[in-house]
N, C-alpha and C. Protein backbone atom coordinates (compact mmCIF):
# COMPACT_ATOMS: atom_id res chain seq x y z
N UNK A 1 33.37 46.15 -27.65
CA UNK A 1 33.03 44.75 -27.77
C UNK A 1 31.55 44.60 -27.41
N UNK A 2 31.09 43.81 -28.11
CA UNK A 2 29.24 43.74 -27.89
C UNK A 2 29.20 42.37 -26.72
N UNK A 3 28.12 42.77 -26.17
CA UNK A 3 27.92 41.26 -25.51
C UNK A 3 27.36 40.31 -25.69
N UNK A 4 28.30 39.04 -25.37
CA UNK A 4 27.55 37.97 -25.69
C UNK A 4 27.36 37.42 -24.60
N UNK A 5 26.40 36.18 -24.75
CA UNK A 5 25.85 35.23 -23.67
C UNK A 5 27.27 34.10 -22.93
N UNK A 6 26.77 34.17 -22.13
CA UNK A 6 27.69 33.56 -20.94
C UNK A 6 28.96 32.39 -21.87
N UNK A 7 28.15 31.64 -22.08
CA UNK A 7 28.64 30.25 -22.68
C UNK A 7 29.57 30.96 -24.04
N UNK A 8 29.00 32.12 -24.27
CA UNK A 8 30.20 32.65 -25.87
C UNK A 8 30.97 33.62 -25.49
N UNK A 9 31.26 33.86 -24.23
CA UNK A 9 31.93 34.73 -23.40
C UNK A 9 32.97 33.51 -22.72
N UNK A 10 32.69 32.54 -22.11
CA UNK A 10 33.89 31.61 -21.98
C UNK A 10 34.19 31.15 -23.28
N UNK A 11 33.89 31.04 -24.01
CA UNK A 11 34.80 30.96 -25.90
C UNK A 11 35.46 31.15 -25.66
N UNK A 12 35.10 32.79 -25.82
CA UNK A 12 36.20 33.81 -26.26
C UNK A 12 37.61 33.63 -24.92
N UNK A 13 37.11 33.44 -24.08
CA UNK A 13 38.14 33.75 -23.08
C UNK A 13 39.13 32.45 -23.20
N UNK A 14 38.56 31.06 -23.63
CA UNK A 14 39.67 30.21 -23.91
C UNK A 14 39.69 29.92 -24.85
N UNK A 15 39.05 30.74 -26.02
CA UNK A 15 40.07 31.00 -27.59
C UNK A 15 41.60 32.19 -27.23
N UNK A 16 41.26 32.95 -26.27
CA UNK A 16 42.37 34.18 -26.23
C UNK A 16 43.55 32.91 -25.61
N UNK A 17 44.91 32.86 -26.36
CA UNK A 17 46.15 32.25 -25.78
C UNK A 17 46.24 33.15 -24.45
N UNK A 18 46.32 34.03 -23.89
CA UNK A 18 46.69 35.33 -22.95
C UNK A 18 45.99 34.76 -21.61
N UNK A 19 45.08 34.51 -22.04
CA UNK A 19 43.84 33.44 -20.84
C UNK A 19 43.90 32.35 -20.60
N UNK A 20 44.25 31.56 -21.76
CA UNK A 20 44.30 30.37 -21.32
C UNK A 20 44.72 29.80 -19.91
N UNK A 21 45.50 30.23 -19.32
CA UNK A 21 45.52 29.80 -17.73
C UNK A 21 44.06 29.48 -16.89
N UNK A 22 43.66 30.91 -17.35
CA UNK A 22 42.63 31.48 -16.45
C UNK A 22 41.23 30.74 -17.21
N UNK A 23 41.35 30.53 -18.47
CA UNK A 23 39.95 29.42 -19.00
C UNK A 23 40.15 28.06 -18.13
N UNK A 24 41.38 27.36 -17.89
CA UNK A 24 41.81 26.37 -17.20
C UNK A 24 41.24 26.23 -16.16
N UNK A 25 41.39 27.63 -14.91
CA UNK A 25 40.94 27.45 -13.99
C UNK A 25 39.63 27.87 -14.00
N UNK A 26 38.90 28.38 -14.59
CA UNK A 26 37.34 28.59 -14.63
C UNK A 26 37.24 27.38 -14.76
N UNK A 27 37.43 25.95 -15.79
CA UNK A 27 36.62 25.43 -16.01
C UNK A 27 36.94 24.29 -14.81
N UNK A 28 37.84 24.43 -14.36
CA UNK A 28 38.49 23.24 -13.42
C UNK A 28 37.37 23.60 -11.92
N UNK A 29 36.96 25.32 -12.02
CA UNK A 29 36.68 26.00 -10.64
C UNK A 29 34.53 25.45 -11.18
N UNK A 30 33.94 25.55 -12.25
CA UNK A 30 32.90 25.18 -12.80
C UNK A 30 32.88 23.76 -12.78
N UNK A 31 33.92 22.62 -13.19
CA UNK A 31 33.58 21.53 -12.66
C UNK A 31 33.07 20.86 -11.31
N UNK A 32 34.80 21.62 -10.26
CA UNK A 32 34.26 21.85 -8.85
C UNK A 32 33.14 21.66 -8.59
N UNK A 33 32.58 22.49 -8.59
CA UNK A 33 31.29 23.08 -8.51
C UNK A 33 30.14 22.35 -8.39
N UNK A 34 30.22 21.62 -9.73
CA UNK A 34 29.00 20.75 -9.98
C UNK A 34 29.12 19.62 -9.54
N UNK A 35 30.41 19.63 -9.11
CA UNK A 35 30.53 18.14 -8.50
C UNK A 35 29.88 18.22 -6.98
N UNK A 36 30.00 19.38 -6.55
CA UNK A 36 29.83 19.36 -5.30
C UNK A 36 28.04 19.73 -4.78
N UNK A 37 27.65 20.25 -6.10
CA UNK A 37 26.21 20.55 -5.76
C UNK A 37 25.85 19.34 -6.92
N UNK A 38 25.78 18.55 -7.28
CA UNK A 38 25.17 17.26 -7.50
C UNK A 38 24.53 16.21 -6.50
N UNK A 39 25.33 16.24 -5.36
CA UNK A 39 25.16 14.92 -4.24
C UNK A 39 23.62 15.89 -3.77
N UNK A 40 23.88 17.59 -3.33
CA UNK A 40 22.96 18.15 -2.55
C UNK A 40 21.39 18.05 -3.68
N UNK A 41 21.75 18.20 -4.93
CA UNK A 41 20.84 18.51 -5.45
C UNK A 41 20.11 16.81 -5.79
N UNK A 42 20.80 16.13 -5.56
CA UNK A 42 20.08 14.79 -5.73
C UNK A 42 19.26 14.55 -4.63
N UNK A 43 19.99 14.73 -3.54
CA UNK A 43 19.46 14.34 -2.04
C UNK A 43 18.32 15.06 -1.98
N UNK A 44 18.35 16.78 -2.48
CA UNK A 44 16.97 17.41 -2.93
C UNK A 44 15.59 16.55 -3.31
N UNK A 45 16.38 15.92 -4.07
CA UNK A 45 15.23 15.40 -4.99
C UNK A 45 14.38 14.14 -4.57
N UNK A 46 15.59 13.54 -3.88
CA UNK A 46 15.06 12.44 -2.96
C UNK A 46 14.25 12.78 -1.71
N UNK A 47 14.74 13.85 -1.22
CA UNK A 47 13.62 13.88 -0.12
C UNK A 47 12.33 14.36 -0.74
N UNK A 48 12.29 15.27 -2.12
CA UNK A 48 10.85 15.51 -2.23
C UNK A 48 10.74 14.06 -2.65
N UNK A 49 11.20 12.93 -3.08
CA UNK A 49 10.39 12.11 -3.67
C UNK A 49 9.73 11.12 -2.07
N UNK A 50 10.65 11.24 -1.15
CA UNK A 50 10.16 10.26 -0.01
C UNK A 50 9.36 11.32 0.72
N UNK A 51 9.02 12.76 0.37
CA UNK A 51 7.82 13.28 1.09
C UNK A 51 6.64 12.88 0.30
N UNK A 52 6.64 12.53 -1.10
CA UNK A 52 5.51 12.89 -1.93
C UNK A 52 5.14 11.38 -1.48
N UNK A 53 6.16 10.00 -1.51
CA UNK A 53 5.66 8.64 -0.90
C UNK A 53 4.75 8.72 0.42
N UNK A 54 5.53 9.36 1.53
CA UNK A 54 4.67 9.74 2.56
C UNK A 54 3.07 9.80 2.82
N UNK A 55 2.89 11.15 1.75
CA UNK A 55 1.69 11.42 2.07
C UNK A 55 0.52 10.50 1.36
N UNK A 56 1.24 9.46 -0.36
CA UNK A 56 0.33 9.05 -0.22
C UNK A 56 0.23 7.66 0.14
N UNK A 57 1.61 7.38 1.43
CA UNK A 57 1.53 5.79 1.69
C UNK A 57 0.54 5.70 1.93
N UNK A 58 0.21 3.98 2.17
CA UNK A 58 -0.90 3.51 3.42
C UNK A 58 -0.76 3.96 4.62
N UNK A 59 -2.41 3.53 5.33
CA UNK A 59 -1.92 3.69 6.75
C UNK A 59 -1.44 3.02 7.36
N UNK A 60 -1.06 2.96 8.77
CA UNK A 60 -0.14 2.02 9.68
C UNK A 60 -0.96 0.81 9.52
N UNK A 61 -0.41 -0.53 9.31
CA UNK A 61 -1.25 -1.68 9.54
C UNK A 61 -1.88 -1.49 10.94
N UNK A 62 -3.09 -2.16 11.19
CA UNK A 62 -3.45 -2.24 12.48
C UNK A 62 -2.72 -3.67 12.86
N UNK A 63 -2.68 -3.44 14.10
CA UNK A 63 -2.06 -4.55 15.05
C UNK A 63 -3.38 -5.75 15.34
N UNK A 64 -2.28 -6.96 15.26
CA UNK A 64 -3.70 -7.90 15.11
C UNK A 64 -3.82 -7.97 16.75
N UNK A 65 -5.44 -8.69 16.44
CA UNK A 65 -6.25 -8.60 17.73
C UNK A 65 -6.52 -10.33 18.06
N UNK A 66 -5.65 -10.58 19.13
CA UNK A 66 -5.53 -11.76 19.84
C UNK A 66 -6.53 -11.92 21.17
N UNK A 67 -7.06 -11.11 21.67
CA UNK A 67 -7.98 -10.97 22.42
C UNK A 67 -8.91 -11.99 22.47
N UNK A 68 -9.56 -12.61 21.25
CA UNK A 68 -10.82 -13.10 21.43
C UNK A 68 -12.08 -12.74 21.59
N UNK A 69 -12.20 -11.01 21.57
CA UNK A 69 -13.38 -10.70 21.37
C UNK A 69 -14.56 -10.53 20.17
N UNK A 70 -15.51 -10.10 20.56
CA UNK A 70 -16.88 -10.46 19.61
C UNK A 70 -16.15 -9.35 18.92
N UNK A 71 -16.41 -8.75 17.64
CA UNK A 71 -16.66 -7.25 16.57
C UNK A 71 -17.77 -7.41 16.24
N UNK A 72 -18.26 -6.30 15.74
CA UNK A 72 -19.58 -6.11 15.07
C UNK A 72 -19.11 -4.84 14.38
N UNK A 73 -19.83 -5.27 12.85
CA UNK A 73 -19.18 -3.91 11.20
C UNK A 73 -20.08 -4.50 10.31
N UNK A 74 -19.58 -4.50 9.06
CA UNK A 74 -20.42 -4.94 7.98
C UNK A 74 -18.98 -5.88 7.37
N UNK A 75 -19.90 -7.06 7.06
CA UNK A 75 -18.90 -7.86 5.95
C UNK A 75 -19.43 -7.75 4.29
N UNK A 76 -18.34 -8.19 3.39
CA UNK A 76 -18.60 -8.08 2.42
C UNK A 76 -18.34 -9.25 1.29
N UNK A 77 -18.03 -9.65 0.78
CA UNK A 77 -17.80 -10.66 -0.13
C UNK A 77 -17.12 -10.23 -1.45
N UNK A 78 -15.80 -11.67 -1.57
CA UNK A 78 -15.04 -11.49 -2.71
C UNK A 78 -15.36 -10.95 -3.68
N UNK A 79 -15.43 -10.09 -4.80
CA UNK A 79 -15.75 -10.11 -5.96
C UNK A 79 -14.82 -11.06 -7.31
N UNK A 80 -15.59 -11.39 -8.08
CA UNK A 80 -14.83 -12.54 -9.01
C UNK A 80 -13.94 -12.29 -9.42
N UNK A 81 -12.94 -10.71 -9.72
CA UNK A 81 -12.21 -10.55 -9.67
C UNK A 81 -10.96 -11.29 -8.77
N UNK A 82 -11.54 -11.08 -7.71
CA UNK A 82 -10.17 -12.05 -6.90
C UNK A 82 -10.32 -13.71 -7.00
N UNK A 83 -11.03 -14.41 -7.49
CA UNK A 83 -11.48 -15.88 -7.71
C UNK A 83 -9.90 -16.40 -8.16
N UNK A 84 -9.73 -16.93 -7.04
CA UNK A 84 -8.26 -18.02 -7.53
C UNK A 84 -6.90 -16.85 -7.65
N UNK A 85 -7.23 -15.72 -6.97
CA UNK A 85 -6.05 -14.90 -6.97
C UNK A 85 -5.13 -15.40 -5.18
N UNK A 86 -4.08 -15.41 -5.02
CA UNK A 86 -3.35 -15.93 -4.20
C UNK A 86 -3.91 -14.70 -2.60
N UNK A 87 -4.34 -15.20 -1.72
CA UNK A 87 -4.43 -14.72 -0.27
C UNK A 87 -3.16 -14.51 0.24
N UNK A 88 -3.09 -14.01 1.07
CA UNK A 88 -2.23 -13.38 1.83
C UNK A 88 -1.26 -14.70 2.86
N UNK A 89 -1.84 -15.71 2.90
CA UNK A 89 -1.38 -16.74 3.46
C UNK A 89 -0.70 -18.22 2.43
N UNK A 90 -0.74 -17.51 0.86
CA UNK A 90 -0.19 -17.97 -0.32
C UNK A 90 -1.02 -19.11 -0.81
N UNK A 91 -2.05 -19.61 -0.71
CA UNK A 91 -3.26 -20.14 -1.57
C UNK A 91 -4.13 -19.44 -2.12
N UNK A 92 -4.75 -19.62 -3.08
CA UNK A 92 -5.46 -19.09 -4.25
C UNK A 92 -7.13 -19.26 -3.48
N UNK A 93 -7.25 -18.04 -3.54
CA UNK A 93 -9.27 -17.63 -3.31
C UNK A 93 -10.09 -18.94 -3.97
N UNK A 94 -10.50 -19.47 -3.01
CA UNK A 94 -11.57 -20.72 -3.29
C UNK A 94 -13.22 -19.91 -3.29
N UNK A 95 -14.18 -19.78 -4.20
CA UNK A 95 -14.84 -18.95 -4.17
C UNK A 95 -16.19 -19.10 -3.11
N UNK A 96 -16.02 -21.37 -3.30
CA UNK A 96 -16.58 -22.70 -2.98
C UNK A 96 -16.33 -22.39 -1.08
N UNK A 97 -15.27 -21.95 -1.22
CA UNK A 97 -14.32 -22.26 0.58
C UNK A 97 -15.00 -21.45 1.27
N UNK A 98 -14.48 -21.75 2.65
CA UNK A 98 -14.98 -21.26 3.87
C UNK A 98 -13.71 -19.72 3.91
N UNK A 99 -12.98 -19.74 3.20
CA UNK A 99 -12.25 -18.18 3.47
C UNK A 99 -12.74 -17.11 3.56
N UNK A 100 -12.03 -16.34 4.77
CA UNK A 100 -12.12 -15.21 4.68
C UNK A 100 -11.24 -14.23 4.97
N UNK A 101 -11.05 -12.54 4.74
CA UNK A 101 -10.13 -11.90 4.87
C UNK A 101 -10.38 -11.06 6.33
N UNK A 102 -9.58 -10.66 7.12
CA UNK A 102 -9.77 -9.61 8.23
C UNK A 102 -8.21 -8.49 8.27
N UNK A 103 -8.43 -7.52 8.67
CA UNK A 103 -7.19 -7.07 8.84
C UNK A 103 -6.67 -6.80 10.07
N UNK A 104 -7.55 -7.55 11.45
CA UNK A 104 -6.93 -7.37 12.81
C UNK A 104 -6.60 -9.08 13.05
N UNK A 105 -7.85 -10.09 12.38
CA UNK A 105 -7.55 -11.56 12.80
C UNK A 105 -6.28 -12.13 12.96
N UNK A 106 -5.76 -12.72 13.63
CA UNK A 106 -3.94 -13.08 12.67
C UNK A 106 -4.51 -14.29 11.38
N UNK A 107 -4.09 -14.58 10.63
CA UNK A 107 -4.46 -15.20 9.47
C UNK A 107 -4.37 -17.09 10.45
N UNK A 108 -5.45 -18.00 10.11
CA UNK A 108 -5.95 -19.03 10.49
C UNK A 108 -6.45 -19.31 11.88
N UNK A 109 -6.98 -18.11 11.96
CA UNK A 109 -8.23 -17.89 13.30
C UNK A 109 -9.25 -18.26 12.33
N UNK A 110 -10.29 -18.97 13.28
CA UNK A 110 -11.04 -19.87 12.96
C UNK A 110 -12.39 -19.00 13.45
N UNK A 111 -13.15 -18.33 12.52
CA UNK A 111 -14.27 -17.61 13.53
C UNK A 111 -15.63 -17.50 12.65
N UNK A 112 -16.50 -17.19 13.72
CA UNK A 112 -18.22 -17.70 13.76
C UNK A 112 -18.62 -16.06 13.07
N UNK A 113 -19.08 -16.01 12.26
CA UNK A 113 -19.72 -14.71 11.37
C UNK A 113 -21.15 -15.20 11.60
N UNK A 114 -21.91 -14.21 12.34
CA UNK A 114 -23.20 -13.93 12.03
C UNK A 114 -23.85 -12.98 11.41
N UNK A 115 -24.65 -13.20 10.66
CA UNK A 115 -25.77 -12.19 10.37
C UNK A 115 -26.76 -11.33 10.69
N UNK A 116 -26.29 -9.88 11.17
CA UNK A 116 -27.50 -9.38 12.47
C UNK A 116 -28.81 -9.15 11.93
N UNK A 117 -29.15 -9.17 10.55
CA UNK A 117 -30.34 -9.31 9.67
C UNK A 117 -31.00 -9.88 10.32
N UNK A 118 -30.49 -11.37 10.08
CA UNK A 118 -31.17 -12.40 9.73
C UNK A 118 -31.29 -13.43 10.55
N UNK A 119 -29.97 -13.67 11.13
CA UNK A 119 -29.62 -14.60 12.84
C UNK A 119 -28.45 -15.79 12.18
N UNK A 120 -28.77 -15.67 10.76
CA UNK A 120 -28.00 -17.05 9.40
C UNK A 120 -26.28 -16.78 10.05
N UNK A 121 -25.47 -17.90 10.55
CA UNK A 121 -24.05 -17.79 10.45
C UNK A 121 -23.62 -19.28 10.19
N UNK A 122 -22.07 -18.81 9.92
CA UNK A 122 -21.15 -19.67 9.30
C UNK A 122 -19.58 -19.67 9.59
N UNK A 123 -19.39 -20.48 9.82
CA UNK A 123 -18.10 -20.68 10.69
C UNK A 123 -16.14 -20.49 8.93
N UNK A 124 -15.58 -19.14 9.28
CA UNK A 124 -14.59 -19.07 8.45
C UNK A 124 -13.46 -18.92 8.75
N UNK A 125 -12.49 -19.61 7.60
CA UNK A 125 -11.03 -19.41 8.60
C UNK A 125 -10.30 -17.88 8.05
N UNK A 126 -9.76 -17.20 8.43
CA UNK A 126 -9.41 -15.96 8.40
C UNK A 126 -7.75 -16.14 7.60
N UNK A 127 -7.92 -16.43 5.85
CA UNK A 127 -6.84 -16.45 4.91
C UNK A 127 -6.22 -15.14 4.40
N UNK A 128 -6.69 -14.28 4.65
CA UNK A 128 -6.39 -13.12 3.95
C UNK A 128 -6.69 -11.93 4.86
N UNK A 129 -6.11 -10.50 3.91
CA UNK A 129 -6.11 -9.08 4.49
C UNK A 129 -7.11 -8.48 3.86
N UNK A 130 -7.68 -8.04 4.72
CA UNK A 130 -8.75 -6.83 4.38
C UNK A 130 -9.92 -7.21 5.22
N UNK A 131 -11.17 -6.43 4.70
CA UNK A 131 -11.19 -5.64 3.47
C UNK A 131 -10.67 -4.58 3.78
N UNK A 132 -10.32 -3.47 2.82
CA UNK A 132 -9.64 -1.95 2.75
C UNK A 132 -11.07 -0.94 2.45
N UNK A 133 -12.64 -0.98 3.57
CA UNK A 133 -13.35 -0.25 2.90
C UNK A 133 -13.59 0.29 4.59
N UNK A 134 -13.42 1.56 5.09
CA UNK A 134 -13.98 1.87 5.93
C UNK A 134 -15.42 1.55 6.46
N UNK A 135 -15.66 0.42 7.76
CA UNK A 135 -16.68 0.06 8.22
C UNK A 135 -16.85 -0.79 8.32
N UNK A 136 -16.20 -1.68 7.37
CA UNK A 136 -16.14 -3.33 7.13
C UNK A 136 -14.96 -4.06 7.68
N UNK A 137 -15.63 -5.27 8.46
CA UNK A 137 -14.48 -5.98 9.51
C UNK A 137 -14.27 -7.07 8.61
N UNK A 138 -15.01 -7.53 7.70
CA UNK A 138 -14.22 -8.67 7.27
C UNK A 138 -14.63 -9.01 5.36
N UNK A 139 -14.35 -9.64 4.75
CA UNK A 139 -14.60 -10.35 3.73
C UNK A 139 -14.93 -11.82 3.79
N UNK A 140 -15.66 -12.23 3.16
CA UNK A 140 -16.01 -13.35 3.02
C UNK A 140 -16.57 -13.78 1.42
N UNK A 141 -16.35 -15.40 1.57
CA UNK A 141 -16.07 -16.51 0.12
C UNK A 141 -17.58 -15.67 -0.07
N UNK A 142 -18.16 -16.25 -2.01
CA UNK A 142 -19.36 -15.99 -2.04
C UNK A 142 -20.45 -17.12 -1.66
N UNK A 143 -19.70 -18.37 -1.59
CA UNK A 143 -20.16 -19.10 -0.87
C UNK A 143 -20.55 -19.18 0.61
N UNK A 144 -19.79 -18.37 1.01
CA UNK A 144 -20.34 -17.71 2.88
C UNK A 144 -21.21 -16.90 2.60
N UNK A 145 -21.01 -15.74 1.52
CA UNK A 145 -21.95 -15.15 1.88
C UNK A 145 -23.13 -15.33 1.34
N UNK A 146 -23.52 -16.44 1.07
CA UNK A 146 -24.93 -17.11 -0.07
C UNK A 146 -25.07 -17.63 1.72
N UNK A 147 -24.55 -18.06 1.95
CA UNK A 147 -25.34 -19.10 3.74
C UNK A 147 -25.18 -18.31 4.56
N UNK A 148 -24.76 -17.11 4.53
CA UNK A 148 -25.42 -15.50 5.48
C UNK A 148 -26.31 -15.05 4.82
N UNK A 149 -26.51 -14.99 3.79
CA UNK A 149 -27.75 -14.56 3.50
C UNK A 149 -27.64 -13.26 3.00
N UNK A 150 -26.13 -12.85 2.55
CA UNK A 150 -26.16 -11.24 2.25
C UNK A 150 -26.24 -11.73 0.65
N UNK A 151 -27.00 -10.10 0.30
CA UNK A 151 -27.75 -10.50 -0.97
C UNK A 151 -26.58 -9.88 -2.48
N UNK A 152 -26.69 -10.14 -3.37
CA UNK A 152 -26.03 -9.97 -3.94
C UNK A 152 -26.37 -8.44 -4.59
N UNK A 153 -27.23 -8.19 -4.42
CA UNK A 153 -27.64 -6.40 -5.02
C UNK A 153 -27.01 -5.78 -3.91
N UNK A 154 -27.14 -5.98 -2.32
CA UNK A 154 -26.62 -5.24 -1.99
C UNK A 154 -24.88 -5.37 -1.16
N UNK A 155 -24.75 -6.56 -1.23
CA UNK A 155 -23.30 -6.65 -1.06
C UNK A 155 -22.68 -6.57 0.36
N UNK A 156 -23.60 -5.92 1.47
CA UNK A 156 -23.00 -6.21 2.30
C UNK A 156 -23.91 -6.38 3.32
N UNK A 157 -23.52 -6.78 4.39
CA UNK A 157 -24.49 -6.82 5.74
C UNK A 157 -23.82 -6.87 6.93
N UNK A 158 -24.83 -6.24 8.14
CA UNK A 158 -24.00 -5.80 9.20
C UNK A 158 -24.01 -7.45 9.68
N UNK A 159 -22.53 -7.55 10.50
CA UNK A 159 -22.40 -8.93 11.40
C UNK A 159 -21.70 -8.89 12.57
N UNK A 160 -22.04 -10.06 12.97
CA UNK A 160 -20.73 -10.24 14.42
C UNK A 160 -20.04 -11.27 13.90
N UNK A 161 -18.61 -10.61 14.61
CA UNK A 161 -17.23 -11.64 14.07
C UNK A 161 -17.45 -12.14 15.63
N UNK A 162 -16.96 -13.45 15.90
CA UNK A 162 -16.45 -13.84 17.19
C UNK A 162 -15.40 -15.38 16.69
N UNK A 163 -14.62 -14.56 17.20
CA UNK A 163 -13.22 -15.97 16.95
C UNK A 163 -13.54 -17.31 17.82
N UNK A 164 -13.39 -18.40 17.58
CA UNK A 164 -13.73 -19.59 17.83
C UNK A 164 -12.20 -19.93 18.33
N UNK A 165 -11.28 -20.03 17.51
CA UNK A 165 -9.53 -20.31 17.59
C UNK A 165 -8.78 -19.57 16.90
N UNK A 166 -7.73 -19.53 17.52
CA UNK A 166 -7.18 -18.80 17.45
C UNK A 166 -5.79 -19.26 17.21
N UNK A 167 -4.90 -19.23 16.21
CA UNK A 167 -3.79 -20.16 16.45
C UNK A 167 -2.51 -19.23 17.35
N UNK A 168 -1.88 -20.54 17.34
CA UNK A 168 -0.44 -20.20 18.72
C UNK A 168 0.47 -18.87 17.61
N UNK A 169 1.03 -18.34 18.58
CA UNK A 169 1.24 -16.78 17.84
C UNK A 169 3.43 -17.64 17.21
């Protein structure tokens, strides 16, 4: 008898009447089987998929900062892209407004942005998250940042945040 491949080798064995028992229980012992390495091989798959989420979640939010102290970073300003896109506190980016984003402020802290340039500040309420750029403590309307004085070629400037209010937690 010549050989054949696996799958034409169980054929033959439950074309033979003589076997038939024994094709029965192969295929009953091959169902088994897959039933039982399905759950493992899924769960496989799931953990590579919640390792591969892992590495490229975000990082931990930072914990907001109730303190009341001064910061000093660089702020930056909306780009028109976000103009009238919804903040984090569910109103739409006023470009005109005094908003701004922080990611330690709690959202409607009320705080004094200066300009260490220039000495130019402006008082914003803290609507939103971010910015997401290493170095930078806050975002601000382009209307804040036209009365700071940061220029539009270069986009950002170093400042001091100092919270004014702070609302009840």
């Amino acid at each position: 008898m010549r050989a054949l491949a696996p799958c034409a080798q169980l054929h033959v064995v439950t074309m033979n009447p003589v076997n038939s028992s024994l094709a029965a229980m192969t295929i009953a012992l091959a169902a088994a089987l897959a039933a039982l390495c399905a759950p493992a091989l899924a769960h496989d798959r799931g953990a590579a998929a919640r390792k591969a989420d892992t590495e490229q979640a975000d990082p931990p939010k930072p914990k907001l900062d109730r303190t009341g102290r001064r910061r000093v970073g660089e702020a930056s300003f909306y780009g028109r892209r976000f103009h009238g896109r919804t903040m984090a506190n569910g109103e739409p980016m006023d470009p005109q407004g005094d908003n701004a984003a922080s990611k330690t402020l709690p959202l409607g802290t009320r705080a004094r942005v200066t300009n260490l340039e220039n000495g130019r500040s402006a008082v914003v309420t803290i609507e939103d998250r971010g910015p997401y750029v290493p170095g930078r403590i806050i975002d601000v309307s382009p209307a804040t940042a036209e009365r700071l004085g940061i220029e539009r070629e270069e986009g950002v400037a170093p400042v001091a945040v100092t919270p004014i209010e702070l609302p009840e937690p």
